[in-house]
PDB file of N, CA and C in Angstrom:
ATOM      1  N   UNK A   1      -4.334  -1.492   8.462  1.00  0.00           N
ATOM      2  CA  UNK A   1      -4.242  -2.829   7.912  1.00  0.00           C
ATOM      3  C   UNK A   1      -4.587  -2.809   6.442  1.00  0.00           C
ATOM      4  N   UNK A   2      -4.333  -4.267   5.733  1.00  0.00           N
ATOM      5  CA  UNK A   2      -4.477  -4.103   4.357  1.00  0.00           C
ATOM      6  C   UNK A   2      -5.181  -5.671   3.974  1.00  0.00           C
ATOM      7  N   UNK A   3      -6.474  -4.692   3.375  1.00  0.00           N
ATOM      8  CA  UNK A   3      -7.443  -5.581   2.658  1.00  0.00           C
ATOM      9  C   UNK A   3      -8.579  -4.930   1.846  1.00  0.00           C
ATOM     10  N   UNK A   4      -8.473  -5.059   0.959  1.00  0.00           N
ATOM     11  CA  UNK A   4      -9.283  -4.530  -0.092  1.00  0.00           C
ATOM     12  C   UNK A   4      -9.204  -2.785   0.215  1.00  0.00           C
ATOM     13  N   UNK A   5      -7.946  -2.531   0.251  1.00  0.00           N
ATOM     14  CA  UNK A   5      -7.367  -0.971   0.873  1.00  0.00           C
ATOM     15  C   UNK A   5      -6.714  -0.678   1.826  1.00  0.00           C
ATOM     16  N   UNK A   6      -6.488   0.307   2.132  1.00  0.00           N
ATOM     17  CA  UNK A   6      -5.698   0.777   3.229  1.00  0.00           C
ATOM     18  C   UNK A   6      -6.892   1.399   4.368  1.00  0.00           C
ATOM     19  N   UNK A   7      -7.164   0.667   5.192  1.00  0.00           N
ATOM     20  CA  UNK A   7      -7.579   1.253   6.181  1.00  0.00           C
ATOM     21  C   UNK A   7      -6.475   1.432   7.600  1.00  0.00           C
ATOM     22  N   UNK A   8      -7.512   2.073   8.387  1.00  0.00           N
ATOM     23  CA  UNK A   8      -6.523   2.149   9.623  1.00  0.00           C
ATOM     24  C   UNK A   8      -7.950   2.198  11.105  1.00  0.00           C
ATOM     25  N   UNK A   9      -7.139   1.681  12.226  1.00  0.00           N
ATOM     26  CA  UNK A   9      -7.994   1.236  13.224  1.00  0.00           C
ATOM     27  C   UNK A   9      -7.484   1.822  14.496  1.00  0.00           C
ATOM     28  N   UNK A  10      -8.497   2.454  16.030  1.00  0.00           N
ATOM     29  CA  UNK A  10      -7.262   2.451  17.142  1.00  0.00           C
ATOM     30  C   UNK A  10      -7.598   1.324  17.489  1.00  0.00           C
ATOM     31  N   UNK A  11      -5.860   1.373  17.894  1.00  0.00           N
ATOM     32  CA  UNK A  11      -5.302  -0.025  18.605  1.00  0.00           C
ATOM     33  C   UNK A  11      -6.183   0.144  19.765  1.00  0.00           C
ATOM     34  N   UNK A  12      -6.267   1.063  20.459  1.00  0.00           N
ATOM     35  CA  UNK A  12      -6.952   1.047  21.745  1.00  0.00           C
ATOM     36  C   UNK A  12      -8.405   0.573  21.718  1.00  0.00           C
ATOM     37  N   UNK A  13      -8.977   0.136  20.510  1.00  0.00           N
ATOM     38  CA  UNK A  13     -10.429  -0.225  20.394  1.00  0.00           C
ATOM     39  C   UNK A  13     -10.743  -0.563  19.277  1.00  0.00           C
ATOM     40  N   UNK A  14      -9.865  -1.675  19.226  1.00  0.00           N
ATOM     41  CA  UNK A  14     -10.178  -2.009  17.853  1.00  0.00           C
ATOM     42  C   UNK A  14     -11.599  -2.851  17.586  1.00  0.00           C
ATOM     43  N   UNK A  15     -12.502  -2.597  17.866  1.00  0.00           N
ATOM     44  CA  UNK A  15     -13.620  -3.239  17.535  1.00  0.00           C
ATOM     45  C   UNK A  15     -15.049  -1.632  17.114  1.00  0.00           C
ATOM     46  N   UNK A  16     -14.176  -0.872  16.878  1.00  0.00           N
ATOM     47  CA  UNK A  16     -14.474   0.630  16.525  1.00  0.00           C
ATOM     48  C   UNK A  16     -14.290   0.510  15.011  1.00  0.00           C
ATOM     49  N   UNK A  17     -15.338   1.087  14.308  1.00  0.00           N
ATOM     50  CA  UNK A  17     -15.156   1.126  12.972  1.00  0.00           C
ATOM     51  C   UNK A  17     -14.230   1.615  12.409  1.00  0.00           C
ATOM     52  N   UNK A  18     -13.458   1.075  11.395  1.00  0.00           N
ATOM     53  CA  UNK A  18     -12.254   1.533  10.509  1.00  0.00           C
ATOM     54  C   UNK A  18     -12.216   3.014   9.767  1.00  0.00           C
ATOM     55  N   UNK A  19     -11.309   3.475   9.101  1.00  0.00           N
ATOM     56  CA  UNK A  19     -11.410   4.764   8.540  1.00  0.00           C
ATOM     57  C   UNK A  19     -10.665   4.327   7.315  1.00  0.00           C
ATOM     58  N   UNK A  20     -11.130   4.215   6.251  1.00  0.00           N
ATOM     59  CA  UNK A  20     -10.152   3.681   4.884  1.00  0.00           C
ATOM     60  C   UNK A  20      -9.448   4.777   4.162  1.00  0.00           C
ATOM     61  N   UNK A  21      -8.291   4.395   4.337  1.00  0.00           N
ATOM     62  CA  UNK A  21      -7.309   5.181   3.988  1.00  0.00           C
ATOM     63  C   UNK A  21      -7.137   5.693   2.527  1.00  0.00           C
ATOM     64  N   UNK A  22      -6.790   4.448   2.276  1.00  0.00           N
ATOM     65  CA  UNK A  22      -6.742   4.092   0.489  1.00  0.00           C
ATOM     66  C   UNK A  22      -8.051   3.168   0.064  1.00  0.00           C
ATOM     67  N   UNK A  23      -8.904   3.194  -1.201  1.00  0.00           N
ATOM     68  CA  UNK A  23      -9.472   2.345  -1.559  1.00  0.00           C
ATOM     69  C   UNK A  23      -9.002   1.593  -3.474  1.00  0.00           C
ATOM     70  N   UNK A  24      -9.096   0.528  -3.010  1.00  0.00           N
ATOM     71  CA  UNK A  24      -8.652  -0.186  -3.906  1.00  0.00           C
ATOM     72  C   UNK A  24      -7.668  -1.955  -3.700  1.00  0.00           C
ATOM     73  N   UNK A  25      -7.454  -2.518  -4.645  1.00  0.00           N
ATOM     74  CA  UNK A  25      -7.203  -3.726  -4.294  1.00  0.00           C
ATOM     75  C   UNK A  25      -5.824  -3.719  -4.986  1.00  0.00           C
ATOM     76  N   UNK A  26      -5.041  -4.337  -3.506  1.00  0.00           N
ATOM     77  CA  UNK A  26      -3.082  -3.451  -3.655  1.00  0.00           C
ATOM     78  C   UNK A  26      -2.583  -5.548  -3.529  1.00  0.00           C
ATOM     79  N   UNK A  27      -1.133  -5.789  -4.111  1.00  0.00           N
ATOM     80  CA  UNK A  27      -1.274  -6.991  -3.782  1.00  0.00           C
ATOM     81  C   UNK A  27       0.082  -7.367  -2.396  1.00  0.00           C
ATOM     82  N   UNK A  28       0.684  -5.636  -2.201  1.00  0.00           N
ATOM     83  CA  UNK A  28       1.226  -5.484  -0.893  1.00  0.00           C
ATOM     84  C   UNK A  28       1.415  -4.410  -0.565  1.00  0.00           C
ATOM     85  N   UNK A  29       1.381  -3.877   0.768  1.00  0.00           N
ATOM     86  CA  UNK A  29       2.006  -3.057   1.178  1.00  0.00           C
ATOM     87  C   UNK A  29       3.270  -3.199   2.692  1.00  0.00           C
ATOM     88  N   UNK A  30       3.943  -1.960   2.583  1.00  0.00           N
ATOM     89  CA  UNK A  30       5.030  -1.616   2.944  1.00  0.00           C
ATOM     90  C   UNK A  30       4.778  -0.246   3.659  1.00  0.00           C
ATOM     91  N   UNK A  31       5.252   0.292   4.713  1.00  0.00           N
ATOM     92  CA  UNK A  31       5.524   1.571   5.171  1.00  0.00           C
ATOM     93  C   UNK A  31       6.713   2.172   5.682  1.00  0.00           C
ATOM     94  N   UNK A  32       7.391   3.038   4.577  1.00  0.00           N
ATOM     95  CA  UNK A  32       8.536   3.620   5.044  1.00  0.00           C
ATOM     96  C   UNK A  32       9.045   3.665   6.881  1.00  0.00           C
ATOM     97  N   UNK A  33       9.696   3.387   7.065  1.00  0.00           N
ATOM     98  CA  UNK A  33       9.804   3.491   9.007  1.00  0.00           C
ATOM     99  C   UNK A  33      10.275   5.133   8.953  1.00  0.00           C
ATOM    100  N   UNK A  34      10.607   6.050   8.264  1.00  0.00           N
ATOM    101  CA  UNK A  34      10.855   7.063   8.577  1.00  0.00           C
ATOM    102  C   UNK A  34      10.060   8.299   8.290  1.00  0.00           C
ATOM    103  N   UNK A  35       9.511   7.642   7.022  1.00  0.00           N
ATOM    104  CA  UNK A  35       8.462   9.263   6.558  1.00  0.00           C
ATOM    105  C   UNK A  35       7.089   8.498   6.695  1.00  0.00           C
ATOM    106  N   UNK A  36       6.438   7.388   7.105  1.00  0.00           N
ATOM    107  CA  UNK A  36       5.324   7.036   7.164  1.00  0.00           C
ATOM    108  C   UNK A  36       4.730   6.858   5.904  1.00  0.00           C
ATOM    109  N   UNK A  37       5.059   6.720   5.079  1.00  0.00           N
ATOM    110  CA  UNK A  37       4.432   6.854   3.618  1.00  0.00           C
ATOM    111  C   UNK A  37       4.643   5.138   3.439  1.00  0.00           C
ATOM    112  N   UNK A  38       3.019   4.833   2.170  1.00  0.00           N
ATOM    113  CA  UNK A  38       2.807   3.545   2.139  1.00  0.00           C
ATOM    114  C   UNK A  38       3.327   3.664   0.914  1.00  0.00           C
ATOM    115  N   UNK A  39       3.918   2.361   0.659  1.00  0.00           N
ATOM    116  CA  UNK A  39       4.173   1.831  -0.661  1.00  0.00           C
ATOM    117  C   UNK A  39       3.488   0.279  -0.608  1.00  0.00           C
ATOM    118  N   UNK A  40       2.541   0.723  -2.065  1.00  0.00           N
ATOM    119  CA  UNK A  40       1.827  -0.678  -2.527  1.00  0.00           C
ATOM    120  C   UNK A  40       2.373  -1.300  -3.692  1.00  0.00           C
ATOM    121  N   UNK A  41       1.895  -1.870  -3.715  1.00  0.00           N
ATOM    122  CA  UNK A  41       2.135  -2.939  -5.480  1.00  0.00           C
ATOM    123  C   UNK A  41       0.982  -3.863  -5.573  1.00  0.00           C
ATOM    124  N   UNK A  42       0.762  -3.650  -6.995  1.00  0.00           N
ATOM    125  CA  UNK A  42      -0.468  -4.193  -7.774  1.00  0.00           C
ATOM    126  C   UNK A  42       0.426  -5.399  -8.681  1.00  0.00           C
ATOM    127  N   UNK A  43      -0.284  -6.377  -8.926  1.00  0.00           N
ATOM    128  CA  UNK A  43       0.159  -7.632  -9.606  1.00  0.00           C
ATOM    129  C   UNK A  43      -1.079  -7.672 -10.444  1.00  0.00           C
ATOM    130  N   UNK A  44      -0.827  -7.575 -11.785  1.00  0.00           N
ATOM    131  CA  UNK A  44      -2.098  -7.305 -12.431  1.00  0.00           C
ATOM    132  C   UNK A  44      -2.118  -9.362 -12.448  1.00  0.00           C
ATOM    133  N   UNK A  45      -1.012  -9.733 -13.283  1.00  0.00           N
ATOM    134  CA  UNK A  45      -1.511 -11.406 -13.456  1.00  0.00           C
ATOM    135  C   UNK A  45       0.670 -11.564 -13.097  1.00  0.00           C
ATOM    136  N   UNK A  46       1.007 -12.687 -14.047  1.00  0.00           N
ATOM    137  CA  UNK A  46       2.286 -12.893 -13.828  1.00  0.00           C
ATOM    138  C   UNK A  46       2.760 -13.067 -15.140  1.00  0.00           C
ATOM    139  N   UNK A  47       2.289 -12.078 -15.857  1.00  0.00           N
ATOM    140  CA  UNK A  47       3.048 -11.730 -17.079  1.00  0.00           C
ATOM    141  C   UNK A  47       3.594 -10.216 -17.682  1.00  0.00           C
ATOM    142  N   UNK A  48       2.017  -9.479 -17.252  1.00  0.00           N
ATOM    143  CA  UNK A  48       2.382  -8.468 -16.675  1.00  0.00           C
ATOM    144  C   UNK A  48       2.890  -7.411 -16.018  1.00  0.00           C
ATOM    145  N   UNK A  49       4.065  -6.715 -16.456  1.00  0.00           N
ATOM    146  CA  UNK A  49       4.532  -6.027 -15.132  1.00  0.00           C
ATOM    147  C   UNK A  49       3.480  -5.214 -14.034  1.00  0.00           C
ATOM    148  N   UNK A  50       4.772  -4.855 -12.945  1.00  0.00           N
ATOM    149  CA  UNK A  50       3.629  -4.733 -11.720  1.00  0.00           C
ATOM    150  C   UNK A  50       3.899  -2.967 -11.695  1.00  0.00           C
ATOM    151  N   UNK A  51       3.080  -2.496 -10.735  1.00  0.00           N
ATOM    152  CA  UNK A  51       3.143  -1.045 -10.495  1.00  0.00           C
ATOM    153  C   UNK A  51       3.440  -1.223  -8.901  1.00  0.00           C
ATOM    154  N   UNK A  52       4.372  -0.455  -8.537  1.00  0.00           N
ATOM    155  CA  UNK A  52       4.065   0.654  -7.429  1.00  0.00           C
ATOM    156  C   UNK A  52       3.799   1.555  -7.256  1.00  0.00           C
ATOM    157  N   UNK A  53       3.240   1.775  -6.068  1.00  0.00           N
ATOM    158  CA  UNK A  53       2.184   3.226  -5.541  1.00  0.00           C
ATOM    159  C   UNK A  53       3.324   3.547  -4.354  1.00  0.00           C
ATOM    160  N   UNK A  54       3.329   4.908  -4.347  1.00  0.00           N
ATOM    161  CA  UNK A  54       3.842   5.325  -3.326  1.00  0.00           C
ATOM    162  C   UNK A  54       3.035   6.949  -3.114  1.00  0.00           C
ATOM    163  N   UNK A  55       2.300   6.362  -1.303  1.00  0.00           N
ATOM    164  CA  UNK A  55       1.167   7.246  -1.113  1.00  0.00           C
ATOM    165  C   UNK A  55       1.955   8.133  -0.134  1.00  0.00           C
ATOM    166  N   UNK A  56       1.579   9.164   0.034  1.00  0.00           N
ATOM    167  CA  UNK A  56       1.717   9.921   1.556  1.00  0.00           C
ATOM    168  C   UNK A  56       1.057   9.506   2.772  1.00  0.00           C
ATOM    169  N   UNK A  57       1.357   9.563   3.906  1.00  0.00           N
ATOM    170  CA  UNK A  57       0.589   8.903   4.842  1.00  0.00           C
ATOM    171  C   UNK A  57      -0.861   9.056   5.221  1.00  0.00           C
ATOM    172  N   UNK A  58      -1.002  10.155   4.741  1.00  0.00           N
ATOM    173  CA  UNK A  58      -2.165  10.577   4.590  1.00  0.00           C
ATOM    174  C   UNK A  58      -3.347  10.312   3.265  1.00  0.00           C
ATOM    175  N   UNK A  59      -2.374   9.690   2.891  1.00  0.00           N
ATOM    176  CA  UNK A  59      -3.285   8.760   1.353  1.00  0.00           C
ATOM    177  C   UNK A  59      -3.368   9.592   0.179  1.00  0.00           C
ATOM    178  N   UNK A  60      -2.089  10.435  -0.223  1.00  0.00           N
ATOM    179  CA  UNK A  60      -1.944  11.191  -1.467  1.00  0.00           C
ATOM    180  C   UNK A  60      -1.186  10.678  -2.706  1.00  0.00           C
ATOM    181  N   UNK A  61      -1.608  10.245  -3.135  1.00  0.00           N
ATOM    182  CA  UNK A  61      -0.537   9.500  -4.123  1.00  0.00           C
ATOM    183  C   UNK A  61       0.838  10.734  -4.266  1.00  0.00           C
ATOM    184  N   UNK A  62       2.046  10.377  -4.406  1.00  0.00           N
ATOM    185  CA  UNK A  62       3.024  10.625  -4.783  1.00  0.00           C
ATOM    186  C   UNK A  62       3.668  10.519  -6.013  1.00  0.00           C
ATOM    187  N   UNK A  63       3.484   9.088  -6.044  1.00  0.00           N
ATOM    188  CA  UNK A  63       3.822   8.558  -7.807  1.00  0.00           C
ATOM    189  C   UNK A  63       3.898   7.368  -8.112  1.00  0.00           C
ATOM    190  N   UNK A  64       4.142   7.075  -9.218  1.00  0.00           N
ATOM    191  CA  UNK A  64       3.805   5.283  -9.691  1.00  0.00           C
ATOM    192  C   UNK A  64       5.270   4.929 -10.603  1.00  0.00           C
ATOM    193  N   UNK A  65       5.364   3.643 -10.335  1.00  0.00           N
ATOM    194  CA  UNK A  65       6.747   3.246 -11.105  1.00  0.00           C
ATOM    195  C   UNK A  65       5.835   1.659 -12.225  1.00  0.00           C
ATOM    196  N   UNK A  66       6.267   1.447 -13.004  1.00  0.00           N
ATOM    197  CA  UNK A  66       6.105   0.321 -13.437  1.00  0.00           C
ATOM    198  C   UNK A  66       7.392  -0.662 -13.011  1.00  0.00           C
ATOM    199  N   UNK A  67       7.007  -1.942 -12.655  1.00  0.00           N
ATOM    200  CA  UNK A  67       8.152  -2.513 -12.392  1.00  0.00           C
ATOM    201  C   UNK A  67       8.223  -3.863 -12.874  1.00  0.00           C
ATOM    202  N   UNK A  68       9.034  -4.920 -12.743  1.00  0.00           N
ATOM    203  CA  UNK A  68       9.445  -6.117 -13.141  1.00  0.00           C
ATOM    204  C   UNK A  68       7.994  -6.729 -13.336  1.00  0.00           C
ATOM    205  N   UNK A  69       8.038  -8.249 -13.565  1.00  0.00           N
ATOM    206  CA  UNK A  69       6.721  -8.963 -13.230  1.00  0.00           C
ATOM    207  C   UNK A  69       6.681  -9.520 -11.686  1.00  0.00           C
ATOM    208  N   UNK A  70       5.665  -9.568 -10.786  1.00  0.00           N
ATOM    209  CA  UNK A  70       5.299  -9.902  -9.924  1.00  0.00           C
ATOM    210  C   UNK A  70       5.906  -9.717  -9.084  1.00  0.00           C
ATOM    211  N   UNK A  71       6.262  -8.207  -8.611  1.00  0.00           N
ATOM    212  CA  UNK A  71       6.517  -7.816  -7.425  1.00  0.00           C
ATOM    213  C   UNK A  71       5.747  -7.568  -6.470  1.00  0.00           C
ATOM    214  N   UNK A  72       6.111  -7.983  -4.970  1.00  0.00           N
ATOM    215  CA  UNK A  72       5.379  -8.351  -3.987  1.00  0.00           C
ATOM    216  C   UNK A  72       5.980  -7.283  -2.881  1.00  0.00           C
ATOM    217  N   UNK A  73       6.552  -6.273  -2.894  1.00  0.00           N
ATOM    218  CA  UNK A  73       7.090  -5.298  -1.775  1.00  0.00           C
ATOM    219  C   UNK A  73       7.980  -4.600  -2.164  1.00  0.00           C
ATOM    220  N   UNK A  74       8.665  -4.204  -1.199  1.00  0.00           N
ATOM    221  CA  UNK A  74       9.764  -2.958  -1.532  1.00  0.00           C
ATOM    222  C   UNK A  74      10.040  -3.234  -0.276  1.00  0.00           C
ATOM    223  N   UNK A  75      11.388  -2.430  -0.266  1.00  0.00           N
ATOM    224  CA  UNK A  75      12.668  -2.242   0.829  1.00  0.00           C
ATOM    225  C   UNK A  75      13.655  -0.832   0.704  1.00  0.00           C
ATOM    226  N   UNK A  76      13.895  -0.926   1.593  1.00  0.00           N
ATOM    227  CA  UNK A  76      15.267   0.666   1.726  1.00  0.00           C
ATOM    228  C   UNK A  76      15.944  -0.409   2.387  1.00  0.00           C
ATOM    229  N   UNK A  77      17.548   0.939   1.779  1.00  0.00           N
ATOM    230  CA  UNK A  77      18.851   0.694   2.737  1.00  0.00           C
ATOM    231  C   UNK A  77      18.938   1.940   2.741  1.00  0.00           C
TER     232      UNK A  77
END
């Protein structure tokens, strides 16, 4: 789940402490359906352009794009 990072929980017990994946404050994320890899985006304000993060699933950064102002996700075709 995503809040103040990327953590992750088992479903089977979720009242079991979290394991934080990513730390830091993202203003979305996204997960590839095929390679598992997160893609975030930061909204610094709305003048600003935004960044994406694109992590490995395992929480390695990959690389960063600067992008438009106030982008809120990503998509594939």
């Amino acid at each position: 789940y995503h809040n103040n990072g990327v953590h992750s929980l088992a479903v089977s017990d979720p009242d079991q402490p979290h394991t934080t994946v990513l730390a830091g404050t993202f203003s979305s994320m996204d997960v590839h359906p095929e390679t598992g890899e997160f893609w975030l985006t930061s909204i610094p304000d709305f003048v600003t352009p935004s960044t994406v993060y694109r992590y490995t699933a395992s929480g390695v950064l990959k690389n960063s794009w600067t992008t438009g102002i106030g982008a809120n996700g990503v998509w594939w075709r």
